[in-house]
Protein backbone atom coordinates (compact mmCIF):
# COMPACT_ATOMS: atom_id res chain seq x y z
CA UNK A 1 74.00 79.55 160.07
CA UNK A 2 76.24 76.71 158.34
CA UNK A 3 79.88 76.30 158.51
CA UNK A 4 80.79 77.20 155.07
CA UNK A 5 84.53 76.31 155.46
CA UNK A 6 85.88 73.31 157.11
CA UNK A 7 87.81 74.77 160.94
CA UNK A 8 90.69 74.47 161.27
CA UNK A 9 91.85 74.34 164.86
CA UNK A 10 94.56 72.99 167.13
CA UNK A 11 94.56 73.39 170.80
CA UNK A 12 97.79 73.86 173.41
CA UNK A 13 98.31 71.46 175.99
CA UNK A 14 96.59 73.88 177.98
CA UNK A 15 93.55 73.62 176.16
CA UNK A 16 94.02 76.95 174.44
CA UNK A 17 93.47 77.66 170.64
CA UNK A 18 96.82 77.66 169.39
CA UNK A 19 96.31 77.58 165.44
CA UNK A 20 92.95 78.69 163.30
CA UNK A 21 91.96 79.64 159.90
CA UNK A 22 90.91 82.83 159.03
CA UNK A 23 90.92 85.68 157.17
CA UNK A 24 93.51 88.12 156.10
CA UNK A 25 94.03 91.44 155.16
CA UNK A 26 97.01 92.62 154.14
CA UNK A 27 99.26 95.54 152.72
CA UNK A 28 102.85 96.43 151.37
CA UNK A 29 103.65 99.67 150.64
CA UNK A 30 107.12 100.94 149.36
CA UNK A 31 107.03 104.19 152.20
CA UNK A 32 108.33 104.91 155.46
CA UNK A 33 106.82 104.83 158.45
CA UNK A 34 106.85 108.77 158.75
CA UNK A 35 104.91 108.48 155.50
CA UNK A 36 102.16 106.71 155.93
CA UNK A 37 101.35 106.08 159.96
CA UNK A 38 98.55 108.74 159.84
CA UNK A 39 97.04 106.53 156.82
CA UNK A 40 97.94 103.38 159.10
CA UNK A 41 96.08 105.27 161.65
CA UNK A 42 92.87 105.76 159.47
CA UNK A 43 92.80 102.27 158.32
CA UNK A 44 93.10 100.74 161.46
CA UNK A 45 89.86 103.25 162.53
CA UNK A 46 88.06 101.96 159.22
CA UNK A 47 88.79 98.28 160.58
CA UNK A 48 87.78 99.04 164.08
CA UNK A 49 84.70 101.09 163.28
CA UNK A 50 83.59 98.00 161.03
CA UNK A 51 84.13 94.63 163.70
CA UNK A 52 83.60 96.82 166.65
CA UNK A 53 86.56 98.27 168.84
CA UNK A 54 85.53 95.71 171.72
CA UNK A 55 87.16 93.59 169.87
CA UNK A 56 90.98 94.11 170.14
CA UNK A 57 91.69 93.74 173.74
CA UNK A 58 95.30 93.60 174.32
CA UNK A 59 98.68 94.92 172.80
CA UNK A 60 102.40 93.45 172.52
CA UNK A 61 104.69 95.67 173.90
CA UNK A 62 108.36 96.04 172.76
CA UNK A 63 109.42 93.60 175.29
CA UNK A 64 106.86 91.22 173.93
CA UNK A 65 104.92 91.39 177.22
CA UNK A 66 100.73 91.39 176.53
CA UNK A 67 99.05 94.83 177.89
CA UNK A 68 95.45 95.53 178.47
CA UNK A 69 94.08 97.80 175.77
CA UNK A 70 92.57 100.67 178.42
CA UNK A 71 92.62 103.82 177.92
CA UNK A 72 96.65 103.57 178.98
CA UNK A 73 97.28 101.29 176.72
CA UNK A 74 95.17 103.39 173.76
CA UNK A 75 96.93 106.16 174.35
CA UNK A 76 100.41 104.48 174.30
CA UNK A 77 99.05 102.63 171.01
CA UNK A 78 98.09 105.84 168.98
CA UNK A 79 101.88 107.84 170.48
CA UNK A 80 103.65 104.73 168.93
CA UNK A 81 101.26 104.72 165.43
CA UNK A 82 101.79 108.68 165.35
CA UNK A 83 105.50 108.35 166.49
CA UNK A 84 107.62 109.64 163.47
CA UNK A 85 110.29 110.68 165.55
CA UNK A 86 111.66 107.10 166.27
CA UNK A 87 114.58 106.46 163.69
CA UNK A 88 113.78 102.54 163.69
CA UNK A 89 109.91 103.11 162.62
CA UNK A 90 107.24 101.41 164.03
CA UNK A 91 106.21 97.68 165.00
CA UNK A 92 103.19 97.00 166.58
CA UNK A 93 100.45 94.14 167.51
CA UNK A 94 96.83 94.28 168.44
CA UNK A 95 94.71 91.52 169.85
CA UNK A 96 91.43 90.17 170.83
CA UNK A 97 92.94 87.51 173.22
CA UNK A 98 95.90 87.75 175.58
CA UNK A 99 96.67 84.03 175.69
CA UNK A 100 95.44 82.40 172.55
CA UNK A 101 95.29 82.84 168.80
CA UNK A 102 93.00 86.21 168.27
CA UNK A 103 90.31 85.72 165.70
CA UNK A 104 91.00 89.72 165.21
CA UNK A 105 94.09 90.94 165.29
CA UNK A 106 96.11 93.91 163.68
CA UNK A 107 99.85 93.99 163.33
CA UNK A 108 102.00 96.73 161.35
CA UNK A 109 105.77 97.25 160.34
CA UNK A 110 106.88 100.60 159.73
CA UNK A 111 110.21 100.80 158.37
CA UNK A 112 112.55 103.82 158.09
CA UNK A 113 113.52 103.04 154.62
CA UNK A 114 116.26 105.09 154.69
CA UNK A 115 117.91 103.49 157.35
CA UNK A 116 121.36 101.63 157.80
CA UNK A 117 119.16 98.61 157.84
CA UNK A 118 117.39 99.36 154.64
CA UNK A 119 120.44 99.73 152.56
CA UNK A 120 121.23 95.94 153.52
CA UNK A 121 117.68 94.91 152.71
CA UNK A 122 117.01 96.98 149.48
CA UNK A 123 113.70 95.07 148.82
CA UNK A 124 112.37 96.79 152.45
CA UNK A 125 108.71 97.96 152.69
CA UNK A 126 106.20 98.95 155.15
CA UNK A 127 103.33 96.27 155.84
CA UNK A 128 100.00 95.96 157.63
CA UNK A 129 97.92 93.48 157.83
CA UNK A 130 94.36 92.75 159.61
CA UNK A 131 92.57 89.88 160.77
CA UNK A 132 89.30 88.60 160.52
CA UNK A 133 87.68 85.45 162.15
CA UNK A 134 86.07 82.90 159.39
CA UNK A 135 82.70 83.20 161.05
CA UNK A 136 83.00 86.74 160.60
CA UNK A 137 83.13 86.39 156.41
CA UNK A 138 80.13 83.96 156.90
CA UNK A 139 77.77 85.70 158.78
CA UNK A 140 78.64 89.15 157.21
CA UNK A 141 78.89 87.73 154.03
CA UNK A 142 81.90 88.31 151.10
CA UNK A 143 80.44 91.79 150.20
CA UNK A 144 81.35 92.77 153.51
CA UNK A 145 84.62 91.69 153.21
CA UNK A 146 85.35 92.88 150.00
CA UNK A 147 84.15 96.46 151.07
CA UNK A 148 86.20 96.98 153.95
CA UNK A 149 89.35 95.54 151.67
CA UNK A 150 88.44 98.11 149.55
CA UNK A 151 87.90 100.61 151.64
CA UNK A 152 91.79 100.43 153.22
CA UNK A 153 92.86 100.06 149.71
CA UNK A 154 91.74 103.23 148.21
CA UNK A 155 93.44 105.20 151.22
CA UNK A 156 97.30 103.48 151.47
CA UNK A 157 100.00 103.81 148.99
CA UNK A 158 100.16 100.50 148.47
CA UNK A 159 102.19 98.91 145.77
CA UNK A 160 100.42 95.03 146.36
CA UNK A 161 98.10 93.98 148.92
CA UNK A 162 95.56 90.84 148.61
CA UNK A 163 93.03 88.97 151.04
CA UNK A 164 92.74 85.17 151.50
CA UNK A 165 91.80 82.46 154.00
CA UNK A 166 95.37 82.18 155.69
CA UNK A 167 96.68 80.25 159.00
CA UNK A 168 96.20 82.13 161.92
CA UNK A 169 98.41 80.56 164.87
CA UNK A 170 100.36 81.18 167.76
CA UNK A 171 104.07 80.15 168.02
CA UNK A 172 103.56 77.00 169.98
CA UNK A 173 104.89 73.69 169.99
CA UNK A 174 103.25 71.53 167.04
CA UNK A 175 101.72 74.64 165.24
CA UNK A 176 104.92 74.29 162.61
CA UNK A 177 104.42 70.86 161.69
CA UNK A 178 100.67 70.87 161.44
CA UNK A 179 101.08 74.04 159.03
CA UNK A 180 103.55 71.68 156.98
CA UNK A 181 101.06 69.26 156.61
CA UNK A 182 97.90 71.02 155.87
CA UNK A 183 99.68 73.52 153.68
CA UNK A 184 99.55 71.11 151.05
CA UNK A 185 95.84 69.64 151.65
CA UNK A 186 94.14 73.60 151.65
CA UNK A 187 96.32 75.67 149.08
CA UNK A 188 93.62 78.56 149.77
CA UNK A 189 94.45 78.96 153.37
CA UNK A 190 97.90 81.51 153.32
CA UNK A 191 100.81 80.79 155.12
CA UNK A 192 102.57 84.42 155.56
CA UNK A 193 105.25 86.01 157.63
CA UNK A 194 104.91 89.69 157.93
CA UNK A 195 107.95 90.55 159.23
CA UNK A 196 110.14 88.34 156.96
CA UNK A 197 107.72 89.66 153.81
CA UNK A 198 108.35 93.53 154.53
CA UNK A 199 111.78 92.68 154.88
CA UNK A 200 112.30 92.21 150.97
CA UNK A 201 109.63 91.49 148.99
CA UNK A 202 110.47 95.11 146.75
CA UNK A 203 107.63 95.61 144.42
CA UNK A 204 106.85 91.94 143.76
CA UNK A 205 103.80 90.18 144.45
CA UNK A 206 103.15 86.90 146.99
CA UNK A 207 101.18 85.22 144.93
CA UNK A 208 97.54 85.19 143.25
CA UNK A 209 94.82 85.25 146.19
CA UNK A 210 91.20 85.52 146.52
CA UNK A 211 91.49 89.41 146.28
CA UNK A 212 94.15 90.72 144.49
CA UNK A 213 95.46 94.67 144.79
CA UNK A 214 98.09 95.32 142.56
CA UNK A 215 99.43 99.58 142.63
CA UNK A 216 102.39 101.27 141.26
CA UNK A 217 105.07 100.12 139.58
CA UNK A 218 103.69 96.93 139.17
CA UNK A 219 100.19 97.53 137.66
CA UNK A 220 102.39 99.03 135.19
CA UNK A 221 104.49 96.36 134.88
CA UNK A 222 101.74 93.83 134.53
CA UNK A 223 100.36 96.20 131.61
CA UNK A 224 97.56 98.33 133.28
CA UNK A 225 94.11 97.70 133.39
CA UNK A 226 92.81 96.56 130.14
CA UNK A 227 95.97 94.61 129.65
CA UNK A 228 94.81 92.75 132.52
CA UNK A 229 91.50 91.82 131.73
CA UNK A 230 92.37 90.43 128.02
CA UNK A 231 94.45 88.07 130.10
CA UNK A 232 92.05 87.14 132.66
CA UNK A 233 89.18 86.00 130.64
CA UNK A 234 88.05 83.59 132.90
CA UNK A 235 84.15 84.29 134.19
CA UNK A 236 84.99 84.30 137.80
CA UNK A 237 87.38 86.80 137.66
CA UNK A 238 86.35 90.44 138.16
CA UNK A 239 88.80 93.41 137.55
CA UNK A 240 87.66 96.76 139.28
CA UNK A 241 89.61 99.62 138.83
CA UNK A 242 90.54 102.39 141.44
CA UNK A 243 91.73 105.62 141.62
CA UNK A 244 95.58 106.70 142.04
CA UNK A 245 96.64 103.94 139.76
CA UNK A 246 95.12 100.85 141.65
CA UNK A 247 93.58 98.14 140.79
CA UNK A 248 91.52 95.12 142.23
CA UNK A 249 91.46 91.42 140.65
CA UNK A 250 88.89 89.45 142.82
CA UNK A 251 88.86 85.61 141.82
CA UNK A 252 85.33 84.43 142.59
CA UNK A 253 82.31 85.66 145.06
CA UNK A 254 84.02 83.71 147.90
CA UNK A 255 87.50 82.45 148.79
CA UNK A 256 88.06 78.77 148.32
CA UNK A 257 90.33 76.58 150.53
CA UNK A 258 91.27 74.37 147.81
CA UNK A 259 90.73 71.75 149.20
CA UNK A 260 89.98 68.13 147.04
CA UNK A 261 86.68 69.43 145.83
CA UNK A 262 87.44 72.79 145.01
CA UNK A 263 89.74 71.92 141.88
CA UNK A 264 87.98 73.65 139.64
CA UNK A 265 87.33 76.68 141.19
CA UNK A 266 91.42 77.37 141.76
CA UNK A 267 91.28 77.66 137.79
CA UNK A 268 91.56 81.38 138.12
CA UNK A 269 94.02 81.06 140.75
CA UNK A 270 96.17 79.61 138.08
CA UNK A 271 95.35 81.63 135.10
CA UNK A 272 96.07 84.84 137.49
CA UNK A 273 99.45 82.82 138.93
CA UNK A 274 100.60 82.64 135.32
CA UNK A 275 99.94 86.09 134.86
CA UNK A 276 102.30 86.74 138.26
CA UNK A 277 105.03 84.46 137.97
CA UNK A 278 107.44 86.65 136.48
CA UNK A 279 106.84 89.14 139.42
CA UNK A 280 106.73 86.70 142.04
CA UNK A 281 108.85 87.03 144.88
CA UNK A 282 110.93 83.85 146.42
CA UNK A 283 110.64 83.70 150.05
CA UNK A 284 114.27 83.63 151.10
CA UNK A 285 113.59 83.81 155.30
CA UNK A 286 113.22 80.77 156.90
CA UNK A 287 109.59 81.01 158.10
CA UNK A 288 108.59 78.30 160.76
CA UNK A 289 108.92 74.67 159.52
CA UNK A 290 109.43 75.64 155.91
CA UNK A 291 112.96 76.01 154.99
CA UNK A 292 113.24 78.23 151.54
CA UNK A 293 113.02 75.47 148.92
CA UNK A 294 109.50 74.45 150.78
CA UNK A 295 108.19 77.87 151.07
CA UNK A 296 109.12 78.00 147.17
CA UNK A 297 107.32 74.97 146.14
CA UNK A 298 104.21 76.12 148.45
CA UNK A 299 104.52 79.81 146.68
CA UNK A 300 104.22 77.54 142.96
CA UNK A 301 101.62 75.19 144.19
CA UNK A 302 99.24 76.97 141.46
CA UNK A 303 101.81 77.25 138.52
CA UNK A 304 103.65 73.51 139.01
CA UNK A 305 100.46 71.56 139.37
């Protein structure tokens, strides 16, 4: 089939892939990692049971060293998932490749928000978040995507979770700048930090995305349901409700890049932005190249154009 989406791709010295775009799912909840890891555990089935588990191949370990995904390495993965015993929670990473950027990937931060170290980051949550390649949305098609989103969303606790087109890269030499450049020419394509994120983003919301999840206490916040859709008239925005106080906003059939001739399909991006803004949480980590008062002006590229 056609490339829907323009690639983009930048290759190591080495010849490796060292930065993509793709697609990303991703979760905050407000719990500890005692809480939720058997519902970590279920979603990351759901995912696995949808792409095909072929298709993660390796795992980081603590030390950062890259393991083969045998049964060993299965075994160890589920004992650290399931592990509620360790009083720092739970980090973990799951990938296709073992020496380039993994068009699937899974990667999770339990916290133990009860710990020393949550009392100096009050705005602590637990995150997950899971990859998709771009073919993977074209072939399959948005419904797909959509469904398996939705899927993971009715069974965490989340309190915000969205997907979008987002920069998938490895930390290599050049990746930062290239992200600082393109950033700005495809304000579709995410630029995220999941450990910085879980480290304080509280109840507050990224930004508006493709699809949009938006739980407890900021659905309430934000007015509930109905509020929602009298102030998100636009036709290209569909509001689905869930159960347990959950709701999805999707912005169109398919995600847009944003790129130069997509202008007027970020409209809803903007209308739902507005809608955010007073619940948007300011990136205070340094993430890569972009220092805080970049990653703020990226974060407003759809309310200060």
């Amino acid at each position: 089939m056609s490339e829907r989406y323009p690639r983009v791709r930048r290759y190591s010295q080495d010849g490796l892939l060292a930065l993509r775009e793709g697609v990303h799912l991703c979760f905050f909840m407000r719990r500890s990692h005692a809480e939720i890891s058997p519902i970590v555990a279920r979603a990351l089935d759901v995912y696995l049971d949808t792409v095909g588990h072929e298709r993660l191949g390796w795992y980081a370990s603590p030390e950062g060293d890259i393991q083969p995904l045998n049964d060993k390495g299965w075994e160890y993965v589920r004992y650290r998932l399931l592990d509620t015993a360790d009083t720092e929670g739970c980090s973990l990473e799951l990938l296709e490749h073992s020496n380039q950027v993994a068009g699937y990937r899974f990667k999770y931060n339990g916290n133990k928000l009860d710990s020393p170290a949550a009392a100096r980051w009050p705005g602590m949550v637990s995150g997950v978040s899971f990859w998709l390649p771009t073919e993977y949305l074209e072939e399959q098609g948005p419904g797909r995507v959509r469904e398996l989103a939705v899927a993971m969303a009715r069974e965490l606790p989340l309190t915000t979770g969205y997907v979008s087109l987002a920069f998938n890269s490895m930390e290599v030499r050049g990746a930062d700048r290239i992200i600082r450049e393109l950033c700005v020419q495809y304000p579709g394509l995410d630029v995220h930090d999941l450990d910085g994120t879980t480290m304080a983003i509280g109840a507050g919301v990224r930004g508006p995305y493709w699809l949009n999840f938006f739980g407890q206490p900021l659905l309430g916040q934000l007015g509930g349901t109905e509020a929602l859709r009298a102030r998100l008239p636009h036709p290209e925005v569909d509001i689905q409700e869930l159960e347990q106080e959950k709701v999805l906003v999707a912005l169109g059939e398919w995600p847009v890049m944003g790129h130069e001739e997509q202008t007027e399909r970020l409209r809803p991006y903007r209308e739902l932005a507005r809608v955010l803004e007073p619940h948007l949480y300011e990136e205070t980590m340094r993430w890569r190249s972009l220092n805080p008062a970049r990653m703020r002006k990226w974060q407003r590229r759809f309310l200060d154009t």
